[in-house]
Protein backbone atom coordinates (compact mmCIF):
# COMPACT_ATOMS: atom_id res chain seq x y z
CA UNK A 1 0.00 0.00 0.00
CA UNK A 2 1.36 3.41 -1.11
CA UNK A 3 1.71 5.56 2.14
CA UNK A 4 1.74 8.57 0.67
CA UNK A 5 -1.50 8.35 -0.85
CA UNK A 6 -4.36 10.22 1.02
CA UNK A 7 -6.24 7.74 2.83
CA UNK A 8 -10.12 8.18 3.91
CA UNK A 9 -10.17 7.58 7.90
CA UNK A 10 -13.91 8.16 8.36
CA UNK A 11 -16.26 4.69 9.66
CA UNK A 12 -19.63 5.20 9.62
CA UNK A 13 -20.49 5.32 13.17
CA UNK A 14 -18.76 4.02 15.85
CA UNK A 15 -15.54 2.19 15.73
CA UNK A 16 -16.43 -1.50 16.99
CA UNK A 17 -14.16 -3.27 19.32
CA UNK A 18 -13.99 -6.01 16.80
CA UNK A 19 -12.50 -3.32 14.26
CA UNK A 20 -9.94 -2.55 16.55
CA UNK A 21 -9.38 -6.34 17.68
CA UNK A 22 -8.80 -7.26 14.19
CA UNK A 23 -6.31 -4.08 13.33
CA UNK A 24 -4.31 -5.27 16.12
CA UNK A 25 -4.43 -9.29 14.90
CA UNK A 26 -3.54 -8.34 11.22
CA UNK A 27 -0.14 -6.67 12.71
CA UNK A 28 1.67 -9.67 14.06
CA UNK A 29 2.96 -10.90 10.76
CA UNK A 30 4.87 -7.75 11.14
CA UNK A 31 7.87 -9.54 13.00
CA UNK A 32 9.91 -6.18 12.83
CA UNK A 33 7.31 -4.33 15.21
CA UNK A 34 8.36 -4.32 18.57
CA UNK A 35 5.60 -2.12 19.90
CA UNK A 36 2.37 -0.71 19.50
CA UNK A 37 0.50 2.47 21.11
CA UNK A 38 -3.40 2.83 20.77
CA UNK A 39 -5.52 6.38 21.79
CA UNK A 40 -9.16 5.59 21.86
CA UNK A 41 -11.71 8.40 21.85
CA UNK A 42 -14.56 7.63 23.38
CA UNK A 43 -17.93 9.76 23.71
CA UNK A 44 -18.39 10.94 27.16
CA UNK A 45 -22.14 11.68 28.84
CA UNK A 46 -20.64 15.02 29.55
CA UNK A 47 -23.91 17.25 31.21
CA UNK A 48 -24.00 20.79 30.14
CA UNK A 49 -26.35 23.36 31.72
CA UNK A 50 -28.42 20.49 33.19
CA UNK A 51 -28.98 18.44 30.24
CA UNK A 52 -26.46 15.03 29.34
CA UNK A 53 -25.30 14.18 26.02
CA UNK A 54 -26.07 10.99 24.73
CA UNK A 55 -24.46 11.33 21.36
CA UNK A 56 -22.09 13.06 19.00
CA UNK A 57 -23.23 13.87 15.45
CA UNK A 58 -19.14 14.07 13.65
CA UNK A 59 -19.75 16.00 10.57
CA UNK A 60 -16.54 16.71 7.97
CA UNK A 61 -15.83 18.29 4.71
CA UNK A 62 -14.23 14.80 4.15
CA UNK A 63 -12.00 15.30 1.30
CA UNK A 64 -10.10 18.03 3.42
CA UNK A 65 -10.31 16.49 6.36
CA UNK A 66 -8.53 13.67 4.57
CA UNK A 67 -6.16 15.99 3.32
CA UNK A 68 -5.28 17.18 6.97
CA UNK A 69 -4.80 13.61 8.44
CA UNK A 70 -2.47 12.91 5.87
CA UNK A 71 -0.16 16.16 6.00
CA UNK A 72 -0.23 15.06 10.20
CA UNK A 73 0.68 11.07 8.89
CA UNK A 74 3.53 12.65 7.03
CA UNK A 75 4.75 15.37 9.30
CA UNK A 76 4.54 11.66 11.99
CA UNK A 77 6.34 9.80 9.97
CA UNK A 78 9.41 12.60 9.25
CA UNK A 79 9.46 13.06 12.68
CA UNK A 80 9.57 9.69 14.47
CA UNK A 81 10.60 5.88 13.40
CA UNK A 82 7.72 4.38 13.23
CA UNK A 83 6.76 1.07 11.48
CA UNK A 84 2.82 1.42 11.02
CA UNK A 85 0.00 4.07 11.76
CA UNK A 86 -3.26 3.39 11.03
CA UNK A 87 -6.22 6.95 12.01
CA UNK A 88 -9.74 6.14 11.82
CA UNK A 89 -12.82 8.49 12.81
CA UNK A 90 -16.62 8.21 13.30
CA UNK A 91 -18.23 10.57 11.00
CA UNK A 92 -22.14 10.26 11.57
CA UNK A 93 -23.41 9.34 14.93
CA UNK A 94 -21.85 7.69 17.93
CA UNK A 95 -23.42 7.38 20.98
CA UNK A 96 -21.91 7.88 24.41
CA UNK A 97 -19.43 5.49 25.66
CA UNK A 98 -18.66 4.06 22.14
CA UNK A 99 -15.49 5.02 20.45
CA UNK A 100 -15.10 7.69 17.89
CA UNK A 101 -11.36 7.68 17.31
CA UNK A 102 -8.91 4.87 17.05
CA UNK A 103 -4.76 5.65 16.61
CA UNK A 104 -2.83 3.05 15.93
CA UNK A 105 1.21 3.19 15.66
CA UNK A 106 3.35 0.91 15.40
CA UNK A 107 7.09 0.82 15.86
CA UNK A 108 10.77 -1.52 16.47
CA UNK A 109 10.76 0.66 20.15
CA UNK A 110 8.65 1.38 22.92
CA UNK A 111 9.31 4.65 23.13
CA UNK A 112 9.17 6.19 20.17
CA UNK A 113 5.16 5.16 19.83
CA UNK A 114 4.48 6.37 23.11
CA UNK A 115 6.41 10.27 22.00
CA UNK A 116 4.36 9.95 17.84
CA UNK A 117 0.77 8.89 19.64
CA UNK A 118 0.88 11.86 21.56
CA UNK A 119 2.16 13.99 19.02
CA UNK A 120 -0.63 12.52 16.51
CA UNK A 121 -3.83 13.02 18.72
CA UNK A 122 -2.97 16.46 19.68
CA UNK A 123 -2.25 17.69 16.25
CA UNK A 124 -5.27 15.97 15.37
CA UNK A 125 -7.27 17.69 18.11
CA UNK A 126 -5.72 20.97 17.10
CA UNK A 127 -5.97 20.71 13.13
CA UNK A 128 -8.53 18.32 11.51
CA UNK A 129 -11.96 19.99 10.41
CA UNK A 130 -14.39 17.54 11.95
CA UNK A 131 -17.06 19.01 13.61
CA UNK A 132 -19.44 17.44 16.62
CA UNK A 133 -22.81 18.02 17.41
CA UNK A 134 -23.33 17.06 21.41
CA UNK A 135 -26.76 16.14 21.15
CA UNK A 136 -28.69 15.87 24.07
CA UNK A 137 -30.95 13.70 25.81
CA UNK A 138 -34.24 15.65 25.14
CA UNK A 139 -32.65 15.61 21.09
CA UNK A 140 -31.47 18.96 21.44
CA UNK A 141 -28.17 19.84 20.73
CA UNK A 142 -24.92 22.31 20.61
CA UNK A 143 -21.54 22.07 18.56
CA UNK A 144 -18.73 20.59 20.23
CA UNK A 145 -15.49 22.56 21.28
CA UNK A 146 -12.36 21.45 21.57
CA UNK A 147 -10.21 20.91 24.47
């Protein structure tokens, strides 16, 4: 698979645990990879003004969205050794306490995934154009800020 190309990280929904289960299996043919770091987002049932969310509506312009995970992939890659990352993100809804974003990197050394998983969800966090509606219990709703 040709890295460079720009990849399309949204799922529909939320990411199962038997996506992530079987991103994790399909790595240990990989006999150079000596470590792995995963970030999972997960919707919390944060209450605002009284009222609890019970979902996120993710919303994207998706082809530049795209465009901004892969300029972070390749800044990640220039910048640490790393064997593997795989990004994937809910667009659509996701209810609370499912997950909505999966990182996966992969690397010879400990360390080094531990330093690029960081540095990949908060650039993430700071860059990509996904937007999330916090909708509420009684199906109201507000857009998401982030922290």
């Amino acid at each position: 698979m040709d890295k460079n190309k720009v990849k399309n990280v949204f799922v529909k929904g939320a990411i199962t645990p038997e996506f992530i289960a079987n991103s994790i299996a399909k790595h240990q043919s990989k006999t150079g990879i000596g470590a792995h770091d995963i970030f999972l987002g997960q919707v919390r049932a944060d209450v605002i003004d009284g009222k609890e969310v019970k979902a996120i509506d993710y919303s994207a312009y998706e082809s530049m969205a795209n465009q901004k995970f892969h300029e972070i992939r390749e800044a990640t890659f220039a910048k640490f050794e790393l064997s593997c990352m795989h990004i994937y993100h809910s667009i659509g809804r996701v209810e609370t306490g499912e997950i909505c974003l999966f990182v996966f990197v992969s690397s010879p050394h400990r360390k080094v995934v531990f330093d690029a998983l960081y540095y990949v969800v908060e650039e993430i966090k700071a860059e990509v154009p996904v937007f999330g509606k916090e909708v509420f219990d009684d199906e109201s709703y507000q857009w998401k800020v982030n922290t």
